[in-house]
N, C-alpha and C. Protein backbone atom coordinates (compact mmCIF):
# COMPACT_ATOMS: atom_id res chain seq x y z
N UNK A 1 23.79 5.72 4.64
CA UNK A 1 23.85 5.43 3.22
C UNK A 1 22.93 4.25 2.92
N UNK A 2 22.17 4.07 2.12
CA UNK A 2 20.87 3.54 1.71
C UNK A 2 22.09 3.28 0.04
N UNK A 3 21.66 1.78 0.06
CA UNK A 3 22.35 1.32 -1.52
C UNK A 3 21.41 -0.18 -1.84
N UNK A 4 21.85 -0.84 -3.01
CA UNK A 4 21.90 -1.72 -3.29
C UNK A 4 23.03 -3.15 -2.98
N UNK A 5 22.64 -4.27 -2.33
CA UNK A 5 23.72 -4.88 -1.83
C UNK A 5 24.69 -5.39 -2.73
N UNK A 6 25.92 -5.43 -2.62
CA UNK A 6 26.65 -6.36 -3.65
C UNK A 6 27.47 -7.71 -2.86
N UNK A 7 28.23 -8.03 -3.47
CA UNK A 7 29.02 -9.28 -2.70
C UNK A 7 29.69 -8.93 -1.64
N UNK A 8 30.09 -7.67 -1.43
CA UNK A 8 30.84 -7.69 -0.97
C UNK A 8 29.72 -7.49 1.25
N UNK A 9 28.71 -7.37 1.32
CA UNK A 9 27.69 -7.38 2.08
C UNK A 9 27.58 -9.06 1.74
N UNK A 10 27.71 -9.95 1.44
CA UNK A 10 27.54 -10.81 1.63
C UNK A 10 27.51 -11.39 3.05
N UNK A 11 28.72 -11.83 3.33
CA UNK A 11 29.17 -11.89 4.76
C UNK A 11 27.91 -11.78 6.05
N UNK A 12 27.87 -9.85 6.11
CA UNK A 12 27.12 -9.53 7.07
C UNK A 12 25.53 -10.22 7.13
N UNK A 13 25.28 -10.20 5.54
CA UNK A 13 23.53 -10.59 5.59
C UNK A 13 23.71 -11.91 6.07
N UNK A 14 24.34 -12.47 5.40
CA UNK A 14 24.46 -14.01 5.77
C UNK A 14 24.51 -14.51 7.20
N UNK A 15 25.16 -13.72 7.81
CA UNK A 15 24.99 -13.54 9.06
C UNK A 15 23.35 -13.52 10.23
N UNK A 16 23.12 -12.39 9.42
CA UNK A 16 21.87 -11.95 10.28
C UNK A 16 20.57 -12.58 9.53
N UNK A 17 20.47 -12.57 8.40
CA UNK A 17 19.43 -13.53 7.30
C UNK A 17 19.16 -14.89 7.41
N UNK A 18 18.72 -15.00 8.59
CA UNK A 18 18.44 -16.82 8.85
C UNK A 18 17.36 -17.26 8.34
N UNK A 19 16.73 -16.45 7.07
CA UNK A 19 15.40 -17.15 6.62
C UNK A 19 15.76 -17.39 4.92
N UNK A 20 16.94 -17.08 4.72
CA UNK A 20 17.05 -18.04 3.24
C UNK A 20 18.80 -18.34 3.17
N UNK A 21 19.29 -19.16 2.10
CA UNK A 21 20.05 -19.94 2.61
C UNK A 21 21.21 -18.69 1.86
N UNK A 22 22.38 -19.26 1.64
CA UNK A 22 23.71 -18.23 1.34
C UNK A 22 23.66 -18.30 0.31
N UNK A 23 23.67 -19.55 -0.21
CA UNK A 23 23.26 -19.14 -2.53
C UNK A 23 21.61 -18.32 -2.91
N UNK A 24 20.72 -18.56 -1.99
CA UNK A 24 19.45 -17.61 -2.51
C UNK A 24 20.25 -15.75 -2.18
N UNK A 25 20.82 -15.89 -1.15
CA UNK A 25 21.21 -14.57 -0.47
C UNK A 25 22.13 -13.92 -2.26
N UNK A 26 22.74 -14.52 -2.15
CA UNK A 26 23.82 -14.65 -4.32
C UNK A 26 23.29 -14.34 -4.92
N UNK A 27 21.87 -15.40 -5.67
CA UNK A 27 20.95 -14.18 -6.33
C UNK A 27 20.23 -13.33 -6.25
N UNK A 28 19.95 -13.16 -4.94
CA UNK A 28 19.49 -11.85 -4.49
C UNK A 28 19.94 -10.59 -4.88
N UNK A 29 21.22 -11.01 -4.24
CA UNK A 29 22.49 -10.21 -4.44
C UNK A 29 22.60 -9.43 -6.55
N UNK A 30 22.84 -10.76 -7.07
CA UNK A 30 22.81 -10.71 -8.09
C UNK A 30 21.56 -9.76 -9.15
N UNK A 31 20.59 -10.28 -8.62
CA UNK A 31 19.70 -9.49 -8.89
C UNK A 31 18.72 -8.46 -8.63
N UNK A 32 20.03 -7.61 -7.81
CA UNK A 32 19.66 -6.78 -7.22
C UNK A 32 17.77 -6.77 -6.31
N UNK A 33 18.05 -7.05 -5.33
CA UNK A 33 16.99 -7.26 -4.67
C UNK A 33 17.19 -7.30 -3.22
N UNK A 34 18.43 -6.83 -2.77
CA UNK A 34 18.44 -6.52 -1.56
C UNK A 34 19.01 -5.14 -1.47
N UNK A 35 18.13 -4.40 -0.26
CA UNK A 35 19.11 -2.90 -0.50
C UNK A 35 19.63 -2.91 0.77
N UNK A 36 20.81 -2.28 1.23
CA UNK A 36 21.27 -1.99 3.01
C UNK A 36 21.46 -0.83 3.09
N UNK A 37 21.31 -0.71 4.25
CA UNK A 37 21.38 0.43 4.94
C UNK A 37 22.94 0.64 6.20
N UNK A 38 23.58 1.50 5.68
CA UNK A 38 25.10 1.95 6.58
C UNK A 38 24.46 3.01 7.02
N UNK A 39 25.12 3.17 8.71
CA UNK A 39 25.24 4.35 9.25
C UNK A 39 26.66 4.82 9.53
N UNK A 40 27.24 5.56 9.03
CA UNK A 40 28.83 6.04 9.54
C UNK A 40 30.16 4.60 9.31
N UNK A 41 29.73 3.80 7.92
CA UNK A 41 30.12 2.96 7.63
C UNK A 41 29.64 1.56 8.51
N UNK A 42 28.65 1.80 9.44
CA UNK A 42 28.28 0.60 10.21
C UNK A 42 26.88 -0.07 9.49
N UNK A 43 27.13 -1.10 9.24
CA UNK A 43 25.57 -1.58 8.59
C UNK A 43 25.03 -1.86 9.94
N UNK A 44 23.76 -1.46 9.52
CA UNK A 44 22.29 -1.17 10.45
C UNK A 44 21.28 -2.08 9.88
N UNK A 45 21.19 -1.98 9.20
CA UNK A 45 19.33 -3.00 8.33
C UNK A 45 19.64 -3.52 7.25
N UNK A 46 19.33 -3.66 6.52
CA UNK A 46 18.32 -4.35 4.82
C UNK A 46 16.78 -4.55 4.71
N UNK A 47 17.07 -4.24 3.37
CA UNK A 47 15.65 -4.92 2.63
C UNK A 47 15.53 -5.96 1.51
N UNK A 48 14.86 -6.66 1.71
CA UNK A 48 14.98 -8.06 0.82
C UNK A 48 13.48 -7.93 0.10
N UNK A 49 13.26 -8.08 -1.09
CA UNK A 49 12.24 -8.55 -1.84
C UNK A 49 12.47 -9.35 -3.18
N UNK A 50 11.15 -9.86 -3.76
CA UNK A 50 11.15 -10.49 -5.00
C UNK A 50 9.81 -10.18 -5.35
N UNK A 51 9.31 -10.84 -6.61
CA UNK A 51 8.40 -10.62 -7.42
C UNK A 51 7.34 -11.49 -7.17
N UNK A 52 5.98 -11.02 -6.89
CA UNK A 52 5.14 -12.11 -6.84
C UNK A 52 4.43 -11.63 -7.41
N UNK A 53 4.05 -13.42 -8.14
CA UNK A 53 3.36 -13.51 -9.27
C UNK A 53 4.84 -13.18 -10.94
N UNK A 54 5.58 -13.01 -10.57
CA UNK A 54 6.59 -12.48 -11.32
C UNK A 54 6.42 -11.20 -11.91
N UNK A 55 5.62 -10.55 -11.11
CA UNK A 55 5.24 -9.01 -11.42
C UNK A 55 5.20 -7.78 -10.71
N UNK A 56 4.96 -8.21 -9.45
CA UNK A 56 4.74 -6.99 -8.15
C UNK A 56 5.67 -7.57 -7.16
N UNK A 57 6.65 -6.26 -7.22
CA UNK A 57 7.46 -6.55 -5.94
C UNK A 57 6.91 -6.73 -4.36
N UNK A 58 7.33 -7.87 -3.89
CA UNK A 58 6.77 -8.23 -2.56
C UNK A 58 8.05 -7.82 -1.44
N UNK A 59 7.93 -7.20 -0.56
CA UNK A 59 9.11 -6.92 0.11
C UNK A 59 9.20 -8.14 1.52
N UNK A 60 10.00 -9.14 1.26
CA UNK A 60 10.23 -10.66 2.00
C UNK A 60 10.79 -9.87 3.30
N UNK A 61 11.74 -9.21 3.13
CA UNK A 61 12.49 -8.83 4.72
C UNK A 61 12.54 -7.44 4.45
N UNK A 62 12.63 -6.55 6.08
CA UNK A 62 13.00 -5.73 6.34
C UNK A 62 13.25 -5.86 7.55
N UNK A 63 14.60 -5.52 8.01
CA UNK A 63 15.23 -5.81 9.41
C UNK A 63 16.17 -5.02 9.33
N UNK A 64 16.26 -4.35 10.92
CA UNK A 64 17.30 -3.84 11.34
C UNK A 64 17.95 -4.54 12.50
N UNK A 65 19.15 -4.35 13.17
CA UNK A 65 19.68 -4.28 14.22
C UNK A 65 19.38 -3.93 15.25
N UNK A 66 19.26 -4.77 16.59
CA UNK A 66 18.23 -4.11 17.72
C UNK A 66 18.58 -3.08 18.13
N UNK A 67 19.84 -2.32 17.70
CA UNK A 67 20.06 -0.95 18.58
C UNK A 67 19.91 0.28 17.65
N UNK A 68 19.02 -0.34 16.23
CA UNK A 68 19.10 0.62 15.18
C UNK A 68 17.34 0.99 15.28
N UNK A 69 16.63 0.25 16.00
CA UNK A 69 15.03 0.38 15.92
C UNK A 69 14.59 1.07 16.71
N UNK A 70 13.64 1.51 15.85
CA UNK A 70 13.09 3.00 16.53
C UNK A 70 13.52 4.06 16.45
N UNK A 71 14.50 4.57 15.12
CA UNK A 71 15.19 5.72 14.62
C UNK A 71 15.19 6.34 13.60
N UNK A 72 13.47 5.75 13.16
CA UNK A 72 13.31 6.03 11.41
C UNK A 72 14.03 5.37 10.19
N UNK A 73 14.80 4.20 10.84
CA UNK A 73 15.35 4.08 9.65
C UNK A 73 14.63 2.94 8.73
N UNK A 74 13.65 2.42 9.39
CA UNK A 74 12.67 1.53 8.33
C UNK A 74 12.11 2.38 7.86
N UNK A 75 11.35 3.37 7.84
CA UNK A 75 10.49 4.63 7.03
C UNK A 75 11.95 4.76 5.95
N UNK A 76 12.56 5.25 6.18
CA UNK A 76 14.18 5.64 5.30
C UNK A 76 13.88 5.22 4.06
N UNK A 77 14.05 3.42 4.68
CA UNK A 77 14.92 2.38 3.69
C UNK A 77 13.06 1.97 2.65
N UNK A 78 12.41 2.05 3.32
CA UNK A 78 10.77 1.71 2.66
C UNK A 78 10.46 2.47 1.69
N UNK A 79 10.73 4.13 1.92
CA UNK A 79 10.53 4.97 1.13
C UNK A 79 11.54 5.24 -0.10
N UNK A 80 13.20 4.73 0.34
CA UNK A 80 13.80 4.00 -1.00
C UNK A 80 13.51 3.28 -1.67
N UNK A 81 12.77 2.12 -1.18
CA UNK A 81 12.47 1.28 -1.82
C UNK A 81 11.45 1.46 -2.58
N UNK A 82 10.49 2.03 -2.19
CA UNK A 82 8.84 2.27 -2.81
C UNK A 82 9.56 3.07 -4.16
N UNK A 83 10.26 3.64 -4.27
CA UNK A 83 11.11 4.99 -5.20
C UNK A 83 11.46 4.10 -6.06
N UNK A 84 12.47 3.19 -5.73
CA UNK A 84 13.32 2.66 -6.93
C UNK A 84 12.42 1.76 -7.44
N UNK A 85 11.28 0.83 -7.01
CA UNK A 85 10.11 0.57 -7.58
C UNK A 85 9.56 0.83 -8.79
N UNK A 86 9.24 2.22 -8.14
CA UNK A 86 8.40 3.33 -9.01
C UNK A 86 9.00 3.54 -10.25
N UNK A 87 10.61 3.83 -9.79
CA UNK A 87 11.34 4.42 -10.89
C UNK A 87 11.55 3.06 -12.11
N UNK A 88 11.31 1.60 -12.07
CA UNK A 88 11.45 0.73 -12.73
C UNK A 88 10.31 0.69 -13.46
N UNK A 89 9.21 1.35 -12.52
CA UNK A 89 7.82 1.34 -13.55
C UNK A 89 6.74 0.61 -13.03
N UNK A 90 6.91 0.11 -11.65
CA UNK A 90 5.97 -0.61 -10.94
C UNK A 90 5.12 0.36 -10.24
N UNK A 91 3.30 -0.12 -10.42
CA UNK A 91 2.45 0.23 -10.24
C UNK A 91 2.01 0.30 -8.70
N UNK A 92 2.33 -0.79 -8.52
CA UNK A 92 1.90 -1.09 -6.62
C UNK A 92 3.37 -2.10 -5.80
N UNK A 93 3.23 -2.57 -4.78
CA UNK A 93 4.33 -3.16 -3.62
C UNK A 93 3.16 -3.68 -2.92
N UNK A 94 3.91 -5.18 -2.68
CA UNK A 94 3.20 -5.59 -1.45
C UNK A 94 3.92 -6.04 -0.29
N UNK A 95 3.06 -6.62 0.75
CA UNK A 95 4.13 -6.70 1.88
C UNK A 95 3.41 -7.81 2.43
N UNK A 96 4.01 -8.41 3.89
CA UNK A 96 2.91 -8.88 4.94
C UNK A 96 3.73 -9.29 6.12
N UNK A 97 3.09 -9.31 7.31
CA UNK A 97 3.27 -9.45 8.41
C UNK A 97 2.46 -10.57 9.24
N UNK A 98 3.01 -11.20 10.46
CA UNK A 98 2.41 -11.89 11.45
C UNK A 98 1.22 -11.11 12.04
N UNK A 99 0.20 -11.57 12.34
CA UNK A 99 -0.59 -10.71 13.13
C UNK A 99 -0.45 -10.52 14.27
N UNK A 100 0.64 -11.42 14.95
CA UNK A 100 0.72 -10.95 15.84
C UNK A 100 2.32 -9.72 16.37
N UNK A 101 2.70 -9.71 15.44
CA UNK A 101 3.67 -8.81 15.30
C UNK A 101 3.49 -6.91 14.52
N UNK A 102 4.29 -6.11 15.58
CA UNK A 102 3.94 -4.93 15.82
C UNK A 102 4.09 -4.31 14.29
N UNK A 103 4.96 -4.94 13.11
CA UNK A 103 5.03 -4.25 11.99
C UNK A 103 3.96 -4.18 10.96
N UNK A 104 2.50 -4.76 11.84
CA UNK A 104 1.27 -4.16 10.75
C UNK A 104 1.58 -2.80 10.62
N UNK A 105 1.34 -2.23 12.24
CA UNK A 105 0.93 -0.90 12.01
C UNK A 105 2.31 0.05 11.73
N UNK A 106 3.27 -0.44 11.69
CA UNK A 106 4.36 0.29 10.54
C UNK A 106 3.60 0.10 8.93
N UNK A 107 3.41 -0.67 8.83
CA UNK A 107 2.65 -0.73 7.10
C UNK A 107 1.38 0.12 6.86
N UNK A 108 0.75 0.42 8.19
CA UNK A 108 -0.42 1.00 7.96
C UNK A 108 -0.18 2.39 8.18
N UNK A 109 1.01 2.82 9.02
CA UNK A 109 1.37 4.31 8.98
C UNK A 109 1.72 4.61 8.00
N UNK A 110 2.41 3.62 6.91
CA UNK A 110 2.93 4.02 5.78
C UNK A 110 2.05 4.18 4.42
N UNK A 111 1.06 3.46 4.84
CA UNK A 111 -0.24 3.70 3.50
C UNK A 111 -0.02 2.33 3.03
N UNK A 112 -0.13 1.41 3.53
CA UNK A 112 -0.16 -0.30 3.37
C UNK A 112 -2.01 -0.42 3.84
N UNK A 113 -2.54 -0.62 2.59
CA UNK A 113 -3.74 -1.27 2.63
C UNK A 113 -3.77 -2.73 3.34
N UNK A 114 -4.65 -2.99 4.54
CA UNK A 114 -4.71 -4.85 4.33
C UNK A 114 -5.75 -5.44 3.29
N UNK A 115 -5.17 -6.04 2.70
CA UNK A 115 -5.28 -6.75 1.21
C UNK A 115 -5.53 -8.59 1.69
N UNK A 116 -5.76 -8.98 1.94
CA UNK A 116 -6.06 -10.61 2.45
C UNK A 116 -4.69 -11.03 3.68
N UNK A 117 -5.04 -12.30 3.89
CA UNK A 117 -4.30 -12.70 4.58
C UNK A 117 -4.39 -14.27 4.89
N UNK A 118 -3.11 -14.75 4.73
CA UNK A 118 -2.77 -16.35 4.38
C UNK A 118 -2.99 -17.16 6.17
N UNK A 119 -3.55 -18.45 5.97
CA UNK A 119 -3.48 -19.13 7.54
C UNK A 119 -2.39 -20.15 6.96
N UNK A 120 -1.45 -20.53 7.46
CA UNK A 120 -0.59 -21.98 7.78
C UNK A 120 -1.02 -22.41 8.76
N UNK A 121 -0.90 -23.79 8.60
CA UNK A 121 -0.87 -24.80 10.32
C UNK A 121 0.51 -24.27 11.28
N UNK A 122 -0.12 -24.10 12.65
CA UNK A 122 0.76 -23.63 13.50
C UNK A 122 0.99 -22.36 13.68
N UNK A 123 0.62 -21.52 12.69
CA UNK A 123 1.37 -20.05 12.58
C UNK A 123 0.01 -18.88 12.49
N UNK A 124 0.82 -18.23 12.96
CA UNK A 124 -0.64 -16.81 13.15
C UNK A 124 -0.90 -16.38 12.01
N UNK A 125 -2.04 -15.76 11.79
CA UNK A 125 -2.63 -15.02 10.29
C UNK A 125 -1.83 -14.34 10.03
N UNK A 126 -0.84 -14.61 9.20
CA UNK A 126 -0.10 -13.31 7.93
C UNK A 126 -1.19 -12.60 7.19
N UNK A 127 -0.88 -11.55 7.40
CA UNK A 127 -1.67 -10.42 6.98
C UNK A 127 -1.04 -10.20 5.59
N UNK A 128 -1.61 -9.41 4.60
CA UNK A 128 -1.17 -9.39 3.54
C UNK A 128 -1.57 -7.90 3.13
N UNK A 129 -0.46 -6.46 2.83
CA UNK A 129 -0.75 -5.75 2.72
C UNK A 129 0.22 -5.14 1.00
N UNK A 130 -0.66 -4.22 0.78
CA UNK A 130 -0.83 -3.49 -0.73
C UNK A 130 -0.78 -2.14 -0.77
N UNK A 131 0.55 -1.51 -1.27
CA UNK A 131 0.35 -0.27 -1.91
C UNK A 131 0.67 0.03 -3.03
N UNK A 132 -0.41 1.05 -3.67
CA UNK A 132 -0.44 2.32 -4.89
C UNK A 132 1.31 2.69 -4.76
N UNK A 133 1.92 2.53 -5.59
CA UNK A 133 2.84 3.77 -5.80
C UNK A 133 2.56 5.01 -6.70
């Protein structure tokens, strides 16, 4: 089951979401911007995004559970997401990744253009990728 999160997923993300704090996780929540993913009532993944630029959804997280990867269920939850996007009226999605991490080429199987890419001190080239919906 592929949904939208409510409070009551609080808990679990909070849990596994160590990159923003438990009140950002609230309005997330709130404003609808995280979706999860259940298998047989067991949560498996999420997806986290927001607006950048306050216009094009940027998708911040997508994570599953290590015993849930590699089962299609990021294609699943991406291709929900790209949908309910669409269906709001958005033109394109963006994304980005570490370069040195294997989920470029999940973005590039999926039709993720690379579109620029940011340097920080310390940290590998984030790649920065773009799709057409």
């Amino acid at each position: 089951m592929i949904r939208y999160a409510n409070i009551s997923d609080l808990d679990i993300l909070n849990k596994y979401d160590k990159h923003i704090s438990k009140d950002e996780l609230v309005n997330a929540i709130n404003l609808h911007r995280i979706i999860v993913m259940y298998e047989n009532d067991k949560f498996i993944g999420w997806l986290r995004y927001n607006l950048f630029w306050d216009n094009t959804p940027f998708m911040n997280m997508l994570y599953f559970l290590d015993d849930e990867r590699g089962k299609g269920n990021g294609s699943k939850l991406v291709e929900y997401w790209e949908d309910e996007m669409k269906k709001q009226g958005f033109e394109a999605v963006l994304t980005s990744t570490q370069s040195n991490e294997q989920a470029q080429f999940f973005y590039r199987k999926h039709n993720y253009i690379d579109s620029g890419a940011l340097t920080l001190p310390g940290e590998p080239l984030e790649i920065i990728f773009y799709k057409k919906l």
